[in-house]
C-alpha atoms as a PDB file:
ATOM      1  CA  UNK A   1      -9.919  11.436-128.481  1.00  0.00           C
ATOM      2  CA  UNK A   2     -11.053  11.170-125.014  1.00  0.00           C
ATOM      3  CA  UNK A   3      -7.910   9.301-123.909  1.00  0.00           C
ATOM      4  CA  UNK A   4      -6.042  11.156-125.457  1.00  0.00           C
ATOM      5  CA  UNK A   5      -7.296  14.889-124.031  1.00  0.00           C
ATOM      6  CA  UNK A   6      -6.795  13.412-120.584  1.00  0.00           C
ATOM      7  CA  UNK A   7      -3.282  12.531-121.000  1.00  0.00           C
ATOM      8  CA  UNK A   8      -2.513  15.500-122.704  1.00  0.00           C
ATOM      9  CA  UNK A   9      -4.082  17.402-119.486  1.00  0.00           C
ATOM     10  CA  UNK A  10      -1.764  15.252-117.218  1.00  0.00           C
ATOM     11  CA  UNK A  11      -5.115  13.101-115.694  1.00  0.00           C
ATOM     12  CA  UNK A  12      -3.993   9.962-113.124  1.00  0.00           C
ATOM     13  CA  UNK A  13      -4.942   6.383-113.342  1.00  0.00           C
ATOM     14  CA  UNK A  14      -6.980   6.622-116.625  1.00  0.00           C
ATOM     15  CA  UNK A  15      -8.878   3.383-116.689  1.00  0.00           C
ATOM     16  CA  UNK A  16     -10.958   2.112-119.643  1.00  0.00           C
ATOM     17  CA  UNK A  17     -13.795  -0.175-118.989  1.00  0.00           C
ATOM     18  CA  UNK A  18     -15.573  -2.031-122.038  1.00  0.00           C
ATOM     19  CA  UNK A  19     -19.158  -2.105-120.970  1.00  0.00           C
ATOM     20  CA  UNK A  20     -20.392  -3.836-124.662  1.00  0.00           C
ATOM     21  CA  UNK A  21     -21.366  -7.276-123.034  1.00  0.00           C
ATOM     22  CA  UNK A  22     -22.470  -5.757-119.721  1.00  0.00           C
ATOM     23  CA  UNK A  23     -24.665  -2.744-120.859  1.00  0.00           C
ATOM     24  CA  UNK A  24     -26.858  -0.752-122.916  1.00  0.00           C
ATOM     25  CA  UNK A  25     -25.682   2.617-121.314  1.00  0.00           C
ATOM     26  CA  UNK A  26     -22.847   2.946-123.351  1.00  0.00           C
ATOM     27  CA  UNK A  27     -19.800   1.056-125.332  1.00  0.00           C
ATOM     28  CA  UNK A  28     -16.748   2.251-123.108  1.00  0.00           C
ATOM     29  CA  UNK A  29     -16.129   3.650-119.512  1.00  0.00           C
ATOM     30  CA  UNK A  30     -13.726   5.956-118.855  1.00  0.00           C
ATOM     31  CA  UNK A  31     -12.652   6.035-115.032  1.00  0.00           C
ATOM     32  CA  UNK A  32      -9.894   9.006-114.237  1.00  0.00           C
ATOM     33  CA  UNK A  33      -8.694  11.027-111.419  1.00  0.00           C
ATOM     34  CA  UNK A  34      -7.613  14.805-111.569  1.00  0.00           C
ATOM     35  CA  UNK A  35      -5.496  16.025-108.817  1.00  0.00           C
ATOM     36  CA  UNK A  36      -7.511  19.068-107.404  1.00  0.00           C
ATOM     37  CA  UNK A  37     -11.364  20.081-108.056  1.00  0.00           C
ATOM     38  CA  UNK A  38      -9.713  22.837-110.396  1.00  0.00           C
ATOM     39  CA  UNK A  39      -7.777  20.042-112.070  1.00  0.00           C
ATOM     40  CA  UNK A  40     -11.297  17.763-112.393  1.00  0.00           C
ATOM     41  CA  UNK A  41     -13.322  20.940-114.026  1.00  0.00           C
ATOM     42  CA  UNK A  42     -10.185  21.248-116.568  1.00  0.00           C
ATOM     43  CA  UNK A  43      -9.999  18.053-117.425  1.00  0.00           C
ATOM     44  CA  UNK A  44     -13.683  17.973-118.030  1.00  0.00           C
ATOM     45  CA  UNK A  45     -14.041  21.085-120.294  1.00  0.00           C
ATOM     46  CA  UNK A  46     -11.441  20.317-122.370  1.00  0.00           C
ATOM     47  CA  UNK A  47     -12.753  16.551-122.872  1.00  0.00           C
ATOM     48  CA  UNK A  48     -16.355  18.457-123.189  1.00  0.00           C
ATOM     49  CA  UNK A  49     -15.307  20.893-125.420  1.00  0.00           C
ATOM     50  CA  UNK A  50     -12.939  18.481-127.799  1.00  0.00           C
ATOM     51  CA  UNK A  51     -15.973  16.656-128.167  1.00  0.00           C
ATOM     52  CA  UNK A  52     -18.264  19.939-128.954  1.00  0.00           C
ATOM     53  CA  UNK A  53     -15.482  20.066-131.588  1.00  0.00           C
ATOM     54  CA  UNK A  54     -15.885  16.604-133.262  1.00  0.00           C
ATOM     55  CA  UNK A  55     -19.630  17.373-133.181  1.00  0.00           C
ATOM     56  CA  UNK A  56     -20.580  14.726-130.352  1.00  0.00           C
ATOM     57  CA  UNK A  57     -22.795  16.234-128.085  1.00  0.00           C
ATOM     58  CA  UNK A  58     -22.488  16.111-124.487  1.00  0.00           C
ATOM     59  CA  UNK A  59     -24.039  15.733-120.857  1.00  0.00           C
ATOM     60  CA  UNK A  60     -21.947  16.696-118.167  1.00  0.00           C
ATOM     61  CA  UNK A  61     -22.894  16.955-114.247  1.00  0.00           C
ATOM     62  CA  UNK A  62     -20.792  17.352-111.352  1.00  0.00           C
ATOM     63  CA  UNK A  63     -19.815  21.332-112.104  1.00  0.00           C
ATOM     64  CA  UNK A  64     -19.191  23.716-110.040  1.00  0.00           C
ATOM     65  CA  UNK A  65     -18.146  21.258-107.261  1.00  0.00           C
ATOM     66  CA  UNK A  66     -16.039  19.304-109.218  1.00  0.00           C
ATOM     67  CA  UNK A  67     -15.566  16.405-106.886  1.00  0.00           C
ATOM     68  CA  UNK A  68     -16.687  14.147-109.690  1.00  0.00           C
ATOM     69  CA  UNK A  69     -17.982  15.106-113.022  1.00  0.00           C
ATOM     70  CA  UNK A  70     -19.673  12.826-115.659  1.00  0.00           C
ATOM     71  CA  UNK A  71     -19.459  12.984-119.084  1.00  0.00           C
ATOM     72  CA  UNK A  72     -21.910  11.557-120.799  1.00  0.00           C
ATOM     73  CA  UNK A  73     -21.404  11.595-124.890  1.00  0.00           C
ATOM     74  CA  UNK A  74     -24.019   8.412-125.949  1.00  0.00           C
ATOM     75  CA  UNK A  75     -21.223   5.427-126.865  1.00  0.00           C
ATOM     76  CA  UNK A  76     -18.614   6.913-124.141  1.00  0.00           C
ATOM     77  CA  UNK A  77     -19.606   7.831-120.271  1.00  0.00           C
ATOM     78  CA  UNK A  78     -16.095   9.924-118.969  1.00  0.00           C
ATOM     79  CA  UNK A  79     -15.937  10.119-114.824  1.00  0.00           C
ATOM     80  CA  UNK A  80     -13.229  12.708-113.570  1.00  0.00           C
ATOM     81  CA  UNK A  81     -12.536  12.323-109.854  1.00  0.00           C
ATOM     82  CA  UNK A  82     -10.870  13.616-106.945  1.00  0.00           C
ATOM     83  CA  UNK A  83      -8.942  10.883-105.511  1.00  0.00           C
ATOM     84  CA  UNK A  84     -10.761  10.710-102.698  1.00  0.00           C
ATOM     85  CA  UNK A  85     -13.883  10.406-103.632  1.00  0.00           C
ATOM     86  CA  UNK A  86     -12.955   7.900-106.961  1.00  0.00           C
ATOM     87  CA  UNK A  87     -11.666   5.554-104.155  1.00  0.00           C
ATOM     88  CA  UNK A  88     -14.948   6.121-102.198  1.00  0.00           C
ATOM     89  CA  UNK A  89     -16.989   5.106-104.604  1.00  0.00           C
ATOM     90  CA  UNK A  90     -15.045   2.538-106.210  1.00  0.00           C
ATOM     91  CA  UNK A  91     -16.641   2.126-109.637  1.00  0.00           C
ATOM     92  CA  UNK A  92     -13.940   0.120-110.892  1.00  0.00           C
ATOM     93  CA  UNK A  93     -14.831  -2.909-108.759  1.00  0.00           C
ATOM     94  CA  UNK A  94     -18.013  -2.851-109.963  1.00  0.00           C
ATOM     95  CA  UNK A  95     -17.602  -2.535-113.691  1.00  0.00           C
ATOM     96  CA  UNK A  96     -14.245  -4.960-113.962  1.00  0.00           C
ATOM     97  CA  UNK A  97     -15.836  -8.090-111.939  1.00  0.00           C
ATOM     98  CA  UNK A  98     -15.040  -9.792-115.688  1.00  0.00           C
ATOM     99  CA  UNK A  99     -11.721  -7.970-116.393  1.00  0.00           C
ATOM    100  CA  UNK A 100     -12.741  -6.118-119.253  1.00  0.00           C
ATOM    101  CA  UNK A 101     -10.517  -3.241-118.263  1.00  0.00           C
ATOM    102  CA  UNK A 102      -7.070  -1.384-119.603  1.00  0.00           C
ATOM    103  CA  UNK A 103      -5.635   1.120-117.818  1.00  0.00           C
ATOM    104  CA  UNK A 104      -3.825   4.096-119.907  1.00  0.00           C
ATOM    105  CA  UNK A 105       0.120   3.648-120.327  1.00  0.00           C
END
């Protein structure tokens, strides 16, 4: 569902990162960039509220600003990023060091 909503909402470089055998915070990582802050908060409330919708509650921070917003929903932690600031802080490189990722076709 998550994938999905940020496709539909034309999100760049959607990367999923299986965290099973490296975490307890979650199952999945979802790494994305949105093109402008107005583009990050839209692709967060409509990932925030498809969830609402499917009854999975969620955390979010990063709004108003919108440079990068978390989505926390308990198996599945979403990060929406301006470009700039996804390749600042690089979480990618942290979280693949195994190759456990697949980026969206």
């Amino acid at each position: 569902m998550v994938l999905t909503r940020l496709d539909d909402m034309k999100a760049e470089d959607i990367l999923t990162i299986d965290l099973r055998d490296k975490s307890s915070i979650g199952d999945y990582m979802v790494v994305s960039s949105g093109r402008s802050q107005r583009h990050v908060g839209s692709l967060a409330d409509r990932v925030v509220e498809d969830l609402h919708k499917a009854g999975v509650r969620a955390h979010v921070e990063g709004t108003p600003r919108c440079d990068w917003v978390l989505i926390d929903a308990g198996d599945v932690i979403v990060h929406v990023f301006r470009p700039e600031v996804r390749d600042f802080y690089n979480l990618e490189k942290m979280w693949t060091a195994g190759g456990t990722a697949r980026r969206a076709s």
